[in-house]
Protein backbone atom coordinates (compact mmCIF):
# COMPACT_ATOMS: atom_id res chain seq x y z
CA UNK A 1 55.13 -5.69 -14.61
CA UNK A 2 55.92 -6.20 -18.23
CA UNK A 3 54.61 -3.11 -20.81
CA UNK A 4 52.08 -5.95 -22.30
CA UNK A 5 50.48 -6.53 -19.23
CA UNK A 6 50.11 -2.53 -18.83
CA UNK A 7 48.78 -1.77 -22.53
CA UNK A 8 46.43 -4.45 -22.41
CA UNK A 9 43.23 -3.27 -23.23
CA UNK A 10 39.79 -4.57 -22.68
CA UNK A 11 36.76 -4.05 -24.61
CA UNK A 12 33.46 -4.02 -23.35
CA UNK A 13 30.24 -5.19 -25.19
CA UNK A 14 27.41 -5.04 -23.11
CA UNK A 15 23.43 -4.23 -23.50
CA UNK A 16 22.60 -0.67 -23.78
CA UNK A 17 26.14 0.38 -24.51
CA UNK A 18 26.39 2.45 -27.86
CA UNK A 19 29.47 1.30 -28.90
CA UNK A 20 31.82 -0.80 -27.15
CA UNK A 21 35.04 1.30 -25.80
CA UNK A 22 38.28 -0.09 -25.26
CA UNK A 23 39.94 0.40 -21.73
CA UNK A 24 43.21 0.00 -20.77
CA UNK A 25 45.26 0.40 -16.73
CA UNK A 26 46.62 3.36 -18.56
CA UNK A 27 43.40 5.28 -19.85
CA UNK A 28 43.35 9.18 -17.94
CA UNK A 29 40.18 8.30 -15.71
CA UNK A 30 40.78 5.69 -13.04
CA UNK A 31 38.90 2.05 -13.44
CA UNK A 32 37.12 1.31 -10.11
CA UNK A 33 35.99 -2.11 -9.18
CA UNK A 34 33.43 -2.36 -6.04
CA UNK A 35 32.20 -4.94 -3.78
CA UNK A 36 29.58 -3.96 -1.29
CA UNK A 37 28.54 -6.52 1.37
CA UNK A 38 25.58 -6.07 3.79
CA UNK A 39 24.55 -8.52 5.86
CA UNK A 40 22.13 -9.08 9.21
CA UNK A 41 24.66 -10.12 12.29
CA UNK A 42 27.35 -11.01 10.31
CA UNK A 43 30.26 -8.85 8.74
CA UNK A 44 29.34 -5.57 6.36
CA UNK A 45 32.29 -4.02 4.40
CA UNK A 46 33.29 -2.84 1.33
CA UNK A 47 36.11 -3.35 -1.16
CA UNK A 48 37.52 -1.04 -3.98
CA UNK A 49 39.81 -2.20 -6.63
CA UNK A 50 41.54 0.55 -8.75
CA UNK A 51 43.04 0.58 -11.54
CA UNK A 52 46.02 2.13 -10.12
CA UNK A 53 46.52 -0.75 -7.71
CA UNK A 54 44.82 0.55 -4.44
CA UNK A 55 42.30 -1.69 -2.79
CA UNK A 56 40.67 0.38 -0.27
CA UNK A 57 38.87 -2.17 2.54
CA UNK A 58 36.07 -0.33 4.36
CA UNK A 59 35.00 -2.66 7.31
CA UNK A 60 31.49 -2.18 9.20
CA UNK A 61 29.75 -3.98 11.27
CA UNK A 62 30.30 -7.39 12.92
CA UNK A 63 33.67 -6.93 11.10
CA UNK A 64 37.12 -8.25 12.68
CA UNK A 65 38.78 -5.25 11.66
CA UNK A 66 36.51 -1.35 11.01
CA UNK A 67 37.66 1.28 9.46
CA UNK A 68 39.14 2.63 6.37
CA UNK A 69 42.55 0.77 5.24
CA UNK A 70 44.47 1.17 1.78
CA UNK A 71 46.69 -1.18 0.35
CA UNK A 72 48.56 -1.66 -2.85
CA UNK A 73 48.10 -4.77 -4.96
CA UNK A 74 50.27 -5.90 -7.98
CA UNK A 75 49.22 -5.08 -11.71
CA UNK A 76 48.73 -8.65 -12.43
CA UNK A 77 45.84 -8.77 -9.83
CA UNK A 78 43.88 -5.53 -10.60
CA UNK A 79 44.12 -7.24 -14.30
CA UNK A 80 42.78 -10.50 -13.31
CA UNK A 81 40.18 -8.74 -11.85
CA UNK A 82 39.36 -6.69 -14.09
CA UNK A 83 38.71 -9.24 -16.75
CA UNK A 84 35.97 -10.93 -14.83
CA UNK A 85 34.54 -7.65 -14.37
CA UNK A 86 35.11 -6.64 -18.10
CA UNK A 87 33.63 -10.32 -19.28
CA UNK A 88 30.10 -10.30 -21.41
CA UNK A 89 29.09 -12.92 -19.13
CA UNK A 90 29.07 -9.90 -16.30
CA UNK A 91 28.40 -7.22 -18.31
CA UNK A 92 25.10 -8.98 -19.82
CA UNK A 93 23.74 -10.10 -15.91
CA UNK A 94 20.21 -8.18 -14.73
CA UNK A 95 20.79 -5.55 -12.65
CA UNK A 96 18.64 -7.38 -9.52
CA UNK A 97 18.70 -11.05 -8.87
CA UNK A 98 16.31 -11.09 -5.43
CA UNK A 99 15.70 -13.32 -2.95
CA UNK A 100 12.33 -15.60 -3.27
CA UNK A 101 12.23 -14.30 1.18
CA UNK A 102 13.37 -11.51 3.15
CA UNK A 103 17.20 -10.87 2.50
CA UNK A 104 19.52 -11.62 4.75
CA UNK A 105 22.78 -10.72 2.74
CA UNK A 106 23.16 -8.33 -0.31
CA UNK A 107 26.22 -8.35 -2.47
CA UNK A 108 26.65 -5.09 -5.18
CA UNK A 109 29.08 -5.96 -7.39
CA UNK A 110 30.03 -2.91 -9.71
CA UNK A 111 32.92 -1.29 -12.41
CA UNK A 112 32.84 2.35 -13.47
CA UNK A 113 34.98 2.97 -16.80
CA UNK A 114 35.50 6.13 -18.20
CA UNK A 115 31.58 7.10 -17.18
CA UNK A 116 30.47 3.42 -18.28
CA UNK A 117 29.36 1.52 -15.51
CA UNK A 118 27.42 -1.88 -14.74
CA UNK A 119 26.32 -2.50 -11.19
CA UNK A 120 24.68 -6.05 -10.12
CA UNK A 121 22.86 -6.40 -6.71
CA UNK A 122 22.54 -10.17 -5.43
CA UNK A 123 20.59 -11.08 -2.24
CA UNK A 124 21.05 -14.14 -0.32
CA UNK A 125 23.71 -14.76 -2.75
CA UNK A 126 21.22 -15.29 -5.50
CA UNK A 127 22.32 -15.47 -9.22
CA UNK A 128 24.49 -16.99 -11.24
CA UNK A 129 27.93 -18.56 -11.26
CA UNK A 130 29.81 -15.65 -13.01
CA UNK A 131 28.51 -13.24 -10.16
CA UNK A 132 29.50 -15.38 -7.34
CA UNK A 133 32.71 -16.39 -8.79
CA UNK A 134 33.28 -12.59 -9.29
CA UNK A 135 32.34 -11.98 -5.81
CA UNK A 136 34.28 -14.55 -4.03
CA UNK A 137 37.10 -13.77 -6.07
CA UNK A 138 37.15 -9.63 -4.83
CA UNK A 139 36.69 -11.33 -1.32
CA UNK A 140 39.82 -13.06 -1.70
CA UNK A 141 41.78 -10.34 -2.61
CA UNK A 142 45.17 -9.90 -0.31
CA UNK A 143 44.07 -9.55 3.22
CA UNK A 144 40.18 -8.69 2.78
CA UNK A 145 38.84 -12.15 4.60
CA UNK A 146 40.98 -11.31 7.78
CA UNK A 147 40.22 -7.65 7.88
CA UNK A 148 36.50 -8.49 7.51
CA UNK A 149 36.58 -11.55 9.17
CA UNK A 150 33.65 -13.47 6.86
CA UNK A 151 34.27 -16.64 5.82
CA UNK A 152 31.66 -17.59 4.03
């Protein structure tokens, strides 16, 4: 991990943020990227990306593997994340994009900077490309889709 990968900082411009602050891997309060999955008969778990490089899997139910399970992940992948999460294209979603029937699935995607945070809730995977992408792309993450099992 180079030092221009590490100082590279991202600034946020989003609705209802005062100004926009600049954040960077090496700020004093951790970054903290979440996905949430629920879903009826079919794999619930979480997935928290840090800025320090743990990605903490929590795996309920209908999942291949429960439980609580920590793993570090290179720089260069908390970074990649973190610029889809740090996008406008995220930061300017709603906050709800609901089902038209009764949910079957809901996906919270979220990022908590420094006491900044933006939270999106999807159900039935409803919404639009930027959220699924982001979604799909925190399911990916090393080892999450065997832990939890879901394959889309």
């Amino acid at each position: 991990m180079g030092a221009a990968a590490f100082g590279v900082a991202v600034c946020l411009a989003a609705i209802n943020f005062e100004r926009a602050p600049t954040f960077s891997l090496a700020s004093p309060r951790p970054i903290v990227m979440k996905l949430r999955r629920t879903c009826v008969g079919c794999p619930s778990y979480t997935i928290t990306l840090r800025s320090d490089g743990r990605l903490i899997y929590e795996g309920g139910d209908y999942t291949r593997v429960p439980g609580i399970h920590t793993f570090n992940v290179p720089t260069e992948v908390v970074m990649d994340v973190l610029a889809d999460f740090a996008h406008p294209d995220f930061l300017e979603l709603d906050n709800v994009y609901p089902s038209p029937g009764v949910p079957w699935i809901t996906l919270s995607l979220s990022i908590e900077m420094n006491g900044v945070s933006k939270s999106v809730l999807s159900e039935d995977r409803y919404g639009p490309a930027v959220l699924l992408a982001l979604e799909r792309k925190m399911g990916d993450l090393p080892g999450m889709r065997l832990l939890s099992g879901w394959t889309r």
